[in-house]
C-alpha atoms as a PDB file:
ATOM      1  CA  UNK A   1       0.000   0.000   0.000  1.00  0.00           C
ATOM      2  CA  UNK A   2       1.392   3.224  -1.289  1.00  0.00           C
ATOM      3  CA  UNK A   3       0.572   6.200   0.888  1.00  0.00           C
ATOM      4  CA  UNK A   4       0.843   9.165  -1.062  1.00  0.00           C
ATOM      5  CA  UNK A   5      -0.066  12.784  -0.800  1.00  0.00           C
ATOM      6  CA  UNK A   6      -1.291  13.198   2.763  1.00  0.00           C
ATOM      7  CA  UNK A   7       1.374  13.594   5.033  1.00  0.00           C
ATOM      8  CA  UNK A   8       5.506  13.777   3.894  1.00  0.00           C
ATOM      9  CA  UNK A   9       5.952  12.867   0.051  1.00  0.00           C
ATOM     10  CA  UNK A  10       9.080  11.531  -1.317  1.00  0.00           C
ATOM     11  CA  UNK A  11      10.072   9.555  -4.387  1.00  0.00           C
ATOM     12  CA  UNK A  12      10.863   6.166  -2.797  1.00  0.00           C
ATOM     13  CA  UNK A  13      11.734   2.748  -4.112  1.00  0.00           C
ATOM     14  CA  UNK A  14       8.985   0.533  -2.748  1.00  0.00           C
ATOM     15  CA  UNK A  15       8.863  -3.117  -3.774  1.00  0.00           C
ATOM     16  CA  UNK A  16       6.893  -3.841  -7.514  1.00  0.00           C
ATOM     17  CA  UNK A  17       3.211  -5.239  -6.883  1.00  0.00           C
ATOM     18  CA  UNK A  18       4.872  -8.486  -8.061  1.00  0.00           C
ATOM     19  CA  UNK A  19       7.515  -8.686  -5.395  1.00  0.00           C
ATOM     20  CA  UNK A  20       5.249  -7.810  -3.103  1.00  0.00           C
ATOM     21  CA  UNK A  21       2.864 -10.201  -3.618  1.00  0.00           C
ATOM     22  CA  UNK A  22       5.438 -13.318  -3.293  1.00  0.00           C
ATOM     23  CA  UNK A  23       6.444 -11.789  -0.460  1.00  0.00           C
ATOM     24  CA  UNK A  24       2.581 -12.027   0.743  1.00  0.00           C
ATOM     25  CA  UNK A  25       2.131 -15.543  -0.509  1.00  0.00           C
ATOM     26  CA  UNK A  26       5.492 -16.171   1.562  1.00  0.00           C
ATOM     27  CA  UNK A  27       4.154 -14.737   4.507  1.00  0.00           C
ATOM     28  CA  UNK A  28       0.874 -16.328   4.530  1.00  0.00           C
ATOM     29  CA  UNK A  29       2.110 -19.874   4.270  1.00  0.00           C
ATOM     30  CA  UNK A  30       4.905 -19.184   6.622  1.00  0.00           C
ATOM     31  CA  UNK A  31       2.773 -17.308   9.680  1.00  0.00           C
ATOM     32  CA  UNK A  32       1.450 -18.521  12.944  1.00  0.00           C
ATOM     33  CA  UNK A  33      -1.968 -19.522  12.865  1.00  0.00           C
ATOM     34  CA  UNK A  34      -4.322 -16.829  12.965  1.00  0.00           C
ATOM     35  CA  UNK A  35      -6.666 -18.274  15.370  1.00  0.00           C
ATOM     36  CA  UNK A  36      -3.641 -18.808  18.312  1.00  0.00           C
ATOM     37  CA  UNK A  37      -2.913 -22.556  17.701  1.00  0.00           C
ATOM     38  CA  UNK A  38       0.911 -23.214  18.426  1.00  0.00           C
ATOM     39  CA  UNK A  39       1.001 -19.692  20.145  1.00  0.00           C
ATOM     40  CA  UNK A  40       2.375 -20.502  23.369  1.00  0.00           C
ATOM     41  CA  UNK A  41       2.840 -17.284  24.883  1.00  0.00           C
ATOM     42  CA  UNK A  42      -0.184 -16.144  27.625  1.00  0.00           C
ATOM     43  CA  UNK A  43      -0.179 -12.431  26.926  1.00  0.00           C
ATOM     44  CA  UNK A  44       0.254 -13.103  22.953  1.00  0.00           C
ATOM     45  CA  UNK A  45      -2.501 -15.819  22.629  1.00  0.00           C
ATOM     46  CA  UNK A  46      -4.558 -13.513  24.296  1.00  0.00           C
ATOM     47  CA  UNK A  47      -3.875 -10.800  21.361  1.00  0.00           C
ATOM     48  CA  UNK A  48      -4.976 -13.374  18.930  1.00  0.00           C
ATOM     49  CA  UNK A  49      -8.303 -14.437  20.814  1.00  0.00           C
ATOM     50  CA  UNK A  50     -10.026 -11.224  22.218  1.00  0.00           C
ATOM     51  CA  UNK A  51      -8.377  -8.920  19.445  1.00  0.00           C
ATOM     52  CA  UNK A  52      -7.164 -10.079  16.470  1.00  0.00           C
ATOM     53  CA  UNK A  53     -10.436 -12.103  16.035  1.00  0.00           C
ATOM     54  CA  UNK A  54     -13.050 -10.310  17.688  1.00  0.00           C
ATOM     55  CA  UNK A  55     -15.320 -10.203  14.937  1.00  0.00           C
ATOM     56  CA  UNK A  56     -18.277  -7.537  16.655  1.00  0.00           C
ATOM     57  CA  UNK A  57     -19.374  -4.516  14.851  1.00  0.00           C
ATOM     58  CA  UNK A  58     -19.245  -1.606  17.222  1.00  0.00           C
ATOM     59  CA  UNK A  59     -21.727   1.164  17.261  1.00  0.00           C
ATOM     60  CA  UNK A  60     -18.788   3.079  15.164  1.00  0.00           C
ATOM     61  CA  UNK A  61     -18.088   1.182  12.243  1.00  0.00           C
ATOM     62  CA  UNK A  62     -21.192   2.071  10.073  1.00  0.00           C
ATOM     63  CA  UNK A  63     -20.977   6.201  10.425  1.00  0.00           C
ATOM     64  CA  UNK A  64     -17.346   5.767   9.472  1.00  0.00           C
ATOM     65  CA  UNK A  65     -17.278   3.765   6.556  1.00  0.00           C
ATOM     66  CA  UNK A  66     -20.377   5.741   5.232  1.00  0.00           C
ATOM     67  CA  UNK A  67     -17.804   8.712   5.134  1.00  0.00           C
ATOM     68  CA  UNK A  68     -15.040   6.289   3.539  1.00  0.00           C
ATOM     69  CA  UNK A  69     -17.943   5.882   0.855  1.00  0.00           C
ATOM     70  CA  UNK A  70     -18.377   9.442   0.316  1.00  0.00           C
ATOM     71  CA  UNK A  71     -14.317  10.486   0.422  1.00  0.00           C
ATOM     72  CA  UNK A  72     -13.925   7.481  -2.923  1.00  0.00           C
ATOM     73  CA  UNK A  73     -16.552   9.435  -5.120  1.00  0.00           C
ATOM     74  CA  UNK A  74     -15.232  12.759  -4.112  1.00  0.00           C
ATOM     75  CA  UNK A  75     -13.579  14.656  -7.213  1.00  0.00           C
ATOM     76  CA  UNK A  76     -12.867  17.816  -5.232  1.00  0.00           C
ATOM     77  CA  UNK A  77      -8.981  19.008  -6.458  1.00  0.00           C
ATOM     78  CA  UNK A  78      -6.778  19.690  -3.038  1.00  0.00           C
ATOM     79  CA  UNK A  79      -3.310  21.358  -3.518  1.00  0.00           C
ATOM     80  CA  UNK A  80      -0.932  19.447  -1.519  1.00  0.00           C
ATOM     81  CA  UNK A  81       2.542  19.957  -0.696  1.00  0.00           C
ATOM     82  CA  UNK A  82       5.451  17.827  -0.961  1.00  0.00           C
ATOM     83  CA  UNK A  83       8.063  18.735   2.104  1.00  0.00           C
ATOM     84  CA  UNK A  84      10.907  16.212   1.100  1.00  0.00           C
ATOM     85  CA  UNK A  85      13.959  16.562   3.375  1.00  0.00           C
ATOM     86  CA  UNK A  86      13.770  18.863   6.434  1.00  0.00           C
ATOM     87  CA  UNK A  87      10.994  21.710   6.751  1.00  0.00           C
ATOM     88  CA  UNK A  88      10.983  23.571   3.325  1.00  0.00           C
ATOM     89  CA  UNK A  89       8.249  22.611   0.988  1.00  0.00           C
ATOM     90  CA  UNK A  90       9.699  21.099  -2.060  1.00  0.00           C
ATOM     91  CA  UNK A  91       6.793  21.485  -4.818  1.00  0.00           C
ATOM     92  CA  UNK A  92       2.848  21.131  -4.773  1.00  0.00           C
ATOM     93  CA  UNK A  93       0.739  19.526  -6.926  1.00  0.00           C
ATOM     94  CA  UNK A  94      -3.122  18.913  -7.127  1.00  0.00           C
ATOM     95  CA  UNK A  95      -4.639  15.516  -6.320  1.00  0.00           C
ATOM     96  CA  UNK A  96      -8.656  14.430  -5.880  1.00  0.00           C
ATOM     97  CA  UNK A  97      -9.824  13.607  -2.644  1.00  0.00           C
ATOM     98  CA  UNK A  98     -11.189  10.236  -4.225  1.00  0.00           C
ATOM     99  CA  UNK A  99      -7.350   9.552  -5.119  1.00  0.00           C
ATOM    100  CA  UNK A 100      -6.211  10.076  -1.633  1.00  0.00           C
ATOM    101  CA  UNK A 101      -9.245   8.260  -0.299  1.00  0.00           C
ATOM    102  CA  UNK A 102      -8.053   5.148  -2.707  1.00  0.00           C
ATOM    103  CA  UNK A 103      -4.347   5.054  -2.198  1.00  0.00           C
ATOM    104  CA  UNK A 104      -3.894   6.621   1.307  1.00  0.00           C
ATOM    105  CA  UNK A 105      -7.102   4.782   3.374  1.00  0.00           C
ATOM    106  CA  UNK A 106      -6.132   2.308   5.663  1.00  0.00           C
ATOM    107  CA  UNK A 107      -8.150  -0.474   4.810  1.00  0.00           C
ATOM    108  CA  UNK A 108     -11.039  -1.616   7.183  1.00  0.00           C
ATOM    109  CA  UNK A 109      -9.590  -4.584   8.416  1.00  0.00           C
ATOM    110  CA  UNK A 110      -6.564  -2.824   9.638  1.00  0.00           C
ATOM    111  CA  UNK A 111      -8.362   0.463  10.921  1.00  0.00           C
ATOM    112  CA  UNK A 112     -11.075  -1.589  12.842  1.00  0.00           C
ATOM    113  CA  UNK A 113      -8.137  -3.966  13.976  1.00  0.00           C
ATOM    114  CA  UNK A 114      -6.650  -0.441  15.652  1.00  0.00           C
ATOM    115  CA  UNK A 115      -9.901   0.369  17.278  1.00  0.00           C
ATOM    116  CA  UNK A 116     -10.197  -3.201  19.169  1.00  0.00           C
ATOM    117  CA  UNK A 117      -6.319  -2.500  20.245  1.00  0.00           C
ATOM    118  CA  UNK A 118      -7.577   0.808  22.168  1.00  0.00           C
ATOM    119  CA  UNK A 119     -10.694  -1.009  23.246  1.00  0.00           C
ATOM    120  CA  UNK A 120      -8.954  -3.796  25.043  1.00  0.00           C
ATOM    121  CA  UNK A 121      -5.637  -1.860  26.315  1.00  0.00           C
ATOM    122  CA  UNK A 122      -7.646   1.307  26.874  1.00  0.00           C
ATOM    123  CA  UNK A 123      -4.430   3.197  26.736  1.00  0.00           C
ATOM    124  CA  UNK A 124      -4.821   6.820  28.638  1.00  0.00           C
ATOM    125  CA  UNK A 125      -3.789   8.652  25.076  1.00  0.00           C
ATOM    126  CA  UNK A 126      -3.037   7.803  21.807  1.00  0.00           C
ATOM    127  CA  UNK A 127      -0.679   9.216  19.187  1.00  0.00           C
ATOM    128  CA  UNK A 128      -0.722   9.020  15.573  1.00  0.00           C
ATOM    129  CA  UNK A 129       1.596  10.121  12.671  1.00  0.00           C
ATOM    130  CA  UNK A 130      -0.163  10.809   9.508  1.00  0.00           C
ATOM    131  CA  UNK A 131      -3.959  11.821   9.687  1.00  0.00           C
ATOM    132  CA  UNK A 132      -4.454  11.666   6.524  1.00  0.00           C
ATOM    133  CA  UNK A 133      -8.696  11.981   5.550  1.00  0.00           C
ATOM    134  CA  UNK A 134      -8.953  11.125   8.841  1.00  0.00           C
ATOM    135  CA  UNK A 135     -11.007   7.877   8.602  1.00  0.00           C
ATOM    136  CA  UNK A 136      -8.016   6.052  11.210  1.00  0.00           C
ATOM    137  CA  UNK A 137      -8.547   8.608  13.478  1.00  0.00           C
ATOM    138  CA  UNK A 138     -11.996   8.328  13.409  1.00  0.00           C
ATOM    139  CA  UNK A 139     -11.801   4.959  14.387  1.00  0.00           C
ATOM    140  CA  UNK A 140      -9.065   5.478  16.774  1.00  0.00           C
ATOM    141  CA  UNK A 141     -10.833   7.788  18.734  1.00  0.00           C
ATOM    142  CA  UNK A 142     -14.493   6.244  18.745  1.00  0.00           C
ATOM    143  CA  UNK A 143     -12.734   3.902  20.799  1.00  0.00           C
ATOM    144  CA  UNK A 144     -12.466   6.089  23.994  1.00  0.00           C
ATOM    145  CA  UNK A 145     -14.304   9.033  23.447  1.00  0.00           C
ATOM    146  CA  UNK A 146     -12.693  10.023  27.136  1.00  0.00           C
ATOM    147  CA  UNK A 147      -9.071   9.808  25.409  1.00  0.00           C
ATOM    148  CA  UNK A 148      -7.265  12.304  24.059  1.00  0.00           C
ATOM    149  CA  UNK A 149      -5.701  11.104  20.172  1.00  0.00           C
ATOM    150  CA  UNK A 150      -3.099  13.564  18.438  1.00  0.00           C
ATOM    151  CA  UNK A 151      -2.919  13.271  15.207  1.00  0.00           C
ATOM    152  CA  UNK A 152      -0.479  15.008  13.166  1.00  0.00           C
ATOM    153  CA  UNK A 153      -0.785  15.963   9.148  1.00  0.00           C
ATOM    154  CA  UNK A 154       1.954  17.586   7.111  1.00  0.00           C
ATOM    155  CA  UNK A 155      -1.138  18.710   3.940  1.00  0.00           C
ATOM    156  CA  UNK A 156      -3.494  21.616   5.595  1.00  0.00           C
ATOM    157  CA  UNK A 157      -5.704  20.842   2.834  1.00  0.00           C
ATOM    158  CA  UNK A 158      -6.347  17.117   3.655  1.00  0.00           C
ATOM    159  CA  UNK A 159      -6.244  17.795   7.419  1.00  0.00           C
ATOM    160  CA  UNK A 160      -9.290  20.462   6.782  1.00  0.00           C
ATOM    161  CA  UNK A 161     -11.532  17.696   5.686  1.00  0.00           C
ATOM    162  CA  UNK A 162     -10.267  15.421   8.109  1.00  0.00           C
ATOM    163  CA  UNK A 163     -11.378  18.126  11.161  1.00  0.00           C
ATOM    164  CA  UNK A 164     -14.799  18.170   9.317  1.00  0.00           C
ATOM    165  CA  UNK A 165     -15.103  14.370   9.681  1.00  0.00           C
ATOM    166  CA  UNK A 166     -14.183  14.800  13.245  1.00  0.00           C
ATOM    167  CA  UNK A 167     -16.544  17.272  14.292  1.00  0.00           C
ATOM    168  CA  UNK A 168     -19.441  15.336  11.861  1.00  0.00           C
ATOM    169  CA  UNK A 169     -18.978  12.008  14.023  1.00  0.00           C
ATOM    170  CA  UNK A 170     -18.896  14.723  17.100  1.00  0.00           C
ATOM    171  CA  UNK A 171     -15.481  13.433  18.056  1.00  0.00           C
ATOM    172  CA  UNK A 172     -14.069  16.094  21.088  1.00  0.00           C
ATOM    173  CA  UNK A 173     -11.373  14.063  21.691  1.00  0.00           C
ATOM    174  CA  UNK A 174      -8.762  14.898  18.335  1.00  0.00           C
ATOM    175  CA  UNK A 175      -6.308  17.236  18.561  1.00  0.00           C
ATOM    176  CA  UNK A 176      -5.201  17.289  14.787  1.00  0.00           C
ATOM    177  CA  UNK A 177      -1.372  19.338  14.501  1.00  0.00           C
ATOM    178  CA  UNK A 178      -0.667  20.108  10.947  1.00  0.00           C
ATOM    179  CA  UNK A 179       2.716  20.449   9.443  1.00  0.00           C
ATOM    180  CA  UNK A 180       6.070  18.794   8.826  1.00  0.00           C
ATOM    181  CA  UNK A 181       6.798  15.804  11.218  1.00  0.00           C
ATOM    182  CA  UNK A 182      10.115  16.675  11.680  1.00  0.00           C
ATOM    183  CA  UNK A 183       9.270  20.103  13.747  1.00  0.00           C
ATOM    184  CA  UNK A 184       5.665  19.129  15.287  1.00  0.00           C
ATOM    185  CA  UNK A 185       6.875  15.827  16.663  1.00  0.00           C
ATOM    186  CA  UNK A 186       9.106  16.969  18.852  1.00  0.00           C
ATOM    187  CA  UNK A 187       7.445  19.968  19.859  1.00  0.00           C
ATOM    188  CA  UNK A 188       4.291  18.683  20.636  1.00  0.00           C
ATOM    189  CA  UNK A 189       5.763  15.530  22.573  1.00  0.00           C
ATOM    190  CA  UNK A 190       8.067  18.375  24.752  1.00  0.00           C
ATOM    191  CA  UNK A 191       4.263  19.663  25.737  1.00  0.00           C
ATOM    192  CA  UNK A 192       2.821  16.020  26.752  1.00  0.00           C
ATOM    193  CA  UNK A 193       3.259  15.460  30.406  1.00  0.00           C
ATOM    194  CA  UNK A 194       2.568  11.977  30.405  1.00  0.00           C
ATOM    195  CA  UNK A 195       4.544   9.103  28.555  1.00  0.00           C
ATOM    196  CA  UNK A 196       2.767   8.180  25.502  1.00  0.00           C
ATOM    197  CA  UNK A 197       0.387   4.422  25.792  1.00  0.00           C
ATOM    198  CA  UNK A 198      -0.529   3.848  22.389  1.00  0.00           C
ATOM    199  CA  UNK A 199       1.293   5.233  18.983  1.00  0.00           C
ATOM    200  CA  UNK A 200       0.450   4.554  15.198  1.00  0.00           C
ATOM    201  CA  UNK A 201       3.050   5.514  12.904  1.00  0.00           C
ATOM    202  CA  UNK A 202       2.031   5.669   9.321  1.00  0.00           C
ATOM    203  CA  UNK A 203       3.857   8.722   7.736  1.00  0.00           C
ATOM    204  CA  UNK A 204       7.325   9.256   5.976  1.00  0.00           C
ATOM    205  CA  UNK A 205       7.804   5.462   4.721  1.00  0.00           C
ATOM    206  CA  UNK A 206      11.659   5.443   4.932  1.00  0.00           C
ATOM    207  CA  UNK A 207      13.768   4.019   6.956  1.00  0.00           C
ATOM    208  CA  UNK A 208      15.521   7.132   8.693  1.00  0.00           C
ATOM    209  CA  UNK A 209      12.777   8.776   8.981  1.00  0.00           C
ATOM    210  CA  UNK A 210      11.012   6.477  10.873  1.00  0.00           C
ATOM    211  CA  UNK A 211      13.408   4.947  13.000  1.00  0.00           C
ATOM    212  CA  UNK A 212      14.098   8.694  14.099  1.00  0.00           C
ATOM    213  CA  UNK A 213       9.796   8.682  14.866  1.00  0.00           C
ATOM    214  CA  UNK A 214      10.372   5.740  16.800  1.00  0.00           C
ATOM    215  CA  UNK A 215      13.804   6.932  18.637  1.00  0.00           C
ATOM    216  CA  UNK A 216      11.153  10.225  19.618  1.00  0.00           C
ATOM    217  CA  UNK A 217       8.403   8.019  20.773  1.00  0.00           C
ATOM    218  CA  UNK A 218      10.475   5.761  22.527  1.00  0.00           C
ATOM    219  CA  UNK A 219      11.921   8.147  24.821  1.00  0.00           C
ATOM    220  CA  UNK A 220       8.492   8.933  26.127  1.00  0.00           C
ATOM    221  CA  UNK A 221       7.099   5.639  26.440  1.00  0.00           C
ATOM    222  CA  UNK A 222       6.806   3.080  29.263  1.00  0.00           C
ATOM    223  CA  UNK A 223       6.966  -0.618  29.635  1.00  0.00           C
ATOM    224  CA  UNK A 224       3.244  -1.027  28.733  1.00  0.00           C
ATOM    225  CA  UNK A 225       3.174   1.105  25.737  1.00  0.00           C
ATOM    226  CA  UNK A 226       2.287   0.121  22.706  1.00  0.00           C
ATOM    227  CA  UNK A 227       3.689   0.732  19.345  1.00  0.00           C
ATOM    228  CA  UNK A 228       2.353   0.077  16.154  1.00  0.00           C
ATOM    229  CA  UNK A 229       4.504   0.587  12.089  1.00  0.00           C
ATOM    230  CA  UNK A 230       2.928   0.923   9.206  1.00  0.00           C
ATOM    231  CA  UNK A 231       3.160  -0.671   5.650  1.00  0.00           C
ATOM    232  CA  UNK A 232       6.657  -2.675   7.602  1.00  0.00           C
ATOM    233  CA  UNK A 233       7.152  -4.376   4.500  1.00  0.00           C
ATOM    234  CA  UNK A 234       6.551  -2.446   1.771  1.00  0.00           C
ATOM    235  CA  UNK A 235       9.940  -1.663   0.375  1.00  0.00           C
ATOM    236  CA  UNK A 236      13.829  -2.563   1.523  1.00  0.00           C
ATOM    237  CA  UNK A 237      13.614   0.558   3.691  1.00  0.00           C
ATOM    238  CA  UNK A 238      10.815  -0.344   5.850  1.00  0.00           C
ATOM    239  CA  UNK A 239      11.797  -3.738   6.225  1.00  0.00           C
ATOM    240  CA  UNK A 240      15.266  -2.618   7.711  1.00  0.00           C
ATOM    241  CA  UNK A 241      13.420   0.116   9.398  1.00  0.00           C
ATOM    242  CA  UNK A 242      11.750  -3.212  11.125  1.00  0.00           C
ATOM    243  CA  UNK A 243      14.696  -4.897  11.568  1.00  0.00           C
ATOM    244  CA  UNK A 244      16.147  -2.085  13.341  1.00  0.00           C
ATOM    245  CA  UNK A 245      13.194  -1.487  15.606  1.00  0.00           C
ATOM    246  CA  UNK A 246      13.157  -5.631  16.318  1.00  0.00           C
ATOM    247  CA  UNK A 247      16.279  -5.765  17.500  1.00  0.00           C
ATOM    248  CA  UNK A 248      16.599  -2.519  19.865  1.00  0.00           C
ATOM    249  CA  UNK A 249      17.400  -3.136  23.441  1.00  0.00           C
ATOM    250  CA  UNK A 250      14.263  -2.038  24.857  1.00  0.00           C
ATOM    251  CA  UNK A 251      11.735  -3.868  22.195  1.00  0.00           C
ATOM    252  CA  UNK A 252      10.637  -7.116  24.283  1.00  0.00           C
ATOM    253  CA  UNK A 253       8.139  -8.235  21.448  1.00  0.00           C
ATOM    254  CA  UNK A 254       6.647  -7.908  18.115  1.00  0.00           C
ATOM    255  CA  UNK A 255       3.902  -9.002  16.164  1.00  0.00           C
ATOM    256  CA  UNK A 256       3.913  -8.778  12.242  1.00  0.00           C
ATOM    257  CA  UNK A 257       1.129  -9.150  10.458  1.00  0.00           C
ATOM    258  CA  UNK A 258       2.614  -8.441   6.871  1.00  0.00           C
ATOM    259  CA  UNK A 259       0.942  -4.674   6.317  1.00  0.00           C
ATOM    260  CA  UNK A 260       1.374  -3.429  10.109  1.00  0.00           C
ATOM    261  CA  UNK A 261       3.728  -4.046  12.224  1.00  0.00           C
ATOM    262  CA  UNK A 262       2.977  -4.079  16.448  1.00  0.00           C
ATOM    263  CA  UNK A 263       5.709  -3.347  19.041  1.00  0.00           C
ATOM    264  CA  UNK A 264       5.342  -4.243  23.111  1.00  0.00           C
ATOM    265  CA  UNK A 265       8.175  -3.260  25.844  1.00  0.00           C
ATOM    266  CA  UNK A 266       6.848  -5.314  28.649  1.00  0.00           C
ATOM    267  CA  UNK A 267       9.369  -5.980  31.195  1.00  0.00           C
ATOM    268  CA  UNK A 268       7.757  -9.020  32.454  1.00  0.00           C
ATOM    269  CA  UNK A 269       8.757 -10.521  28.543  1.00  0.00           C
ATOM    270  CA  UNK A 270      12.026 -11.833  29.922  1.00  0.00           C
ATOM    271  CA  UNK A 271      13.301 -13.413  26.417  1.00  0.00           C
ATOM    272  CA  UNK A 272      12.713 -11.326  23.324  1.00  0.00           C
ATOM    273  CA  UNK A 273      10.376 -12.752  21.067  1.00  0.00           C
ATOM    274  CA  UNK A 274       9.003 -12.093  17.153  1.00  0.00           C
ATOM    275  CA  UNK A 275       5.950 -14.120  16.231  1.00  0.00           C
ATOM    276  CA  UNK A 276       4.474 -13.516  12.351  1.00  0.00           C
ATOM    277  CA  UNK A 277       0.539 -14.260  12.936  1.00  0.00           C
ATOM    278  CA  UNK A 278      -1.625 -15.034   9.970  1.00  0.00           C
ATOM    279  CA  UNK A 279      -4.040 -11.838   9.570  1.00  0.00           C
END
């Protein structure tokens, strides 16, 4: 999934839809068991049971994907910007909202997966990098209306319609920060007085740039936080960006489920573990 035109833009080499696709088949034949079997671990099996496959519909669901519906026949023009390296804007160029909505969307699998995360953690705030129409958000925040979610959005023009969404579904809870990662990040975490529970991290798809996102979360997080990577496999940069984020000291455990990637730093996790779970 190619997430372009919403948050920081960049000409990156991501994997062809062929070599993606074998890397799919690879990981579907090769993961865990989606429904827990073999999964030995307590706190992991547990993940699998009451989240993974917790197949309600919340009272949520509906409202949102009605406005999914609408953003995929929209033909308004937005002018978006294209920051590149650092904080100068690099170009702009025009894109329909039905473009974005197609190409930048989480799916619903993966944005309803997010809301059951909040709804069984109930982290005390949430964090996420890359807004875009807002339709994650949406569902991130319908989770616990009583929790506060920053979101941040590096195109003004996107994040306008995403506010509108927000204030449609009468979500209170959304504080939405527009501009470049690199300077809101680290101002707005400076301002949080609290470690941050629960972050979703689906901006700049490179591998600095988001190992330097999760460097800044991590030094405001705790041993119950919870971490989660976009699109982890998506092109040789994200999948070292992984790598990297696997193997630092104070990761305890992962969970990769091809598209997203989750990240845990429980203490109690004595022996690092990765498990790849059929999703």
């Amino acid at each position: 999934m190619f997430y372009f035109g919403t948050t920081q833009i960049h000409a990156i080499l991501m994997y062809s839809p062929v070599k993606l696709g074998l890397k799919y088949i690879r990981y579907w034949f090769t993961a865990a068991n989606g429904k827990g079997h073999g999964v030995h671990p307590p706190f992991v099996y547990a993940f699998i049971s009451q989240v993974l496959n917790d197949k309600r519909s919340f009272y949520c669901f509906n409202p949102i994907e009605q406005l999914r519906a609408k953003l995929k026949l929209n033909k308004t023009m937005l002018q978006l910007q294209d920051f590149g390296a650092g904080s100068r804007v690099h170009a702009s160029y025009q894109r329909s909202v039905s473009a974005i909505a197609y190409s930048s969307l989480k799916p619903r699998k993966f944005a309803r997966l997010l809301f059951r995360m909040v709804h069984y953690y109930q982290p005390d705030n949430i964090i996420e990098l890359g807004t875009s129409l807002g339709i994650t958000t949406c569902y991130l925040a319908s989770a616990n209306t009583q929790v506060p979610v920053i979101t941040f959005e590096g195109a003004e023009a996107v994040a306008n319609i995403a506010r509108q969404h927000f204030s449609a579904l009468g979500l209170n809870n959304i504080q939405l920060v527009p501009g470049n990662f690199d300077d809101t990040l680290p101002q707005t975490l400076q301002q949080i007085n609290k470690p941050i529970a629960f972050a979703f991290v689906d901006g700049n798809h490179r591998k600095i740039p988001t190992i330097a996102y999760f460097n800044q979360l991590l030094e405001h997080c705790t041993d119950q936080s919870i971490f989660i990577f976009d699109d982890i496999h998506w092109s040789e940069e994200m999948e070292e960006a992984w790598a990297y984020i696997q193997a630092h000291e104070a990761v305890t455990l992962t969970i990769d489920l091809f598209y997203i990637g989750i990240v845990f730093f429980r203490k109690e996790q004595l022996v690092k573990q990765h498990f790849t779970i059929r999703f």
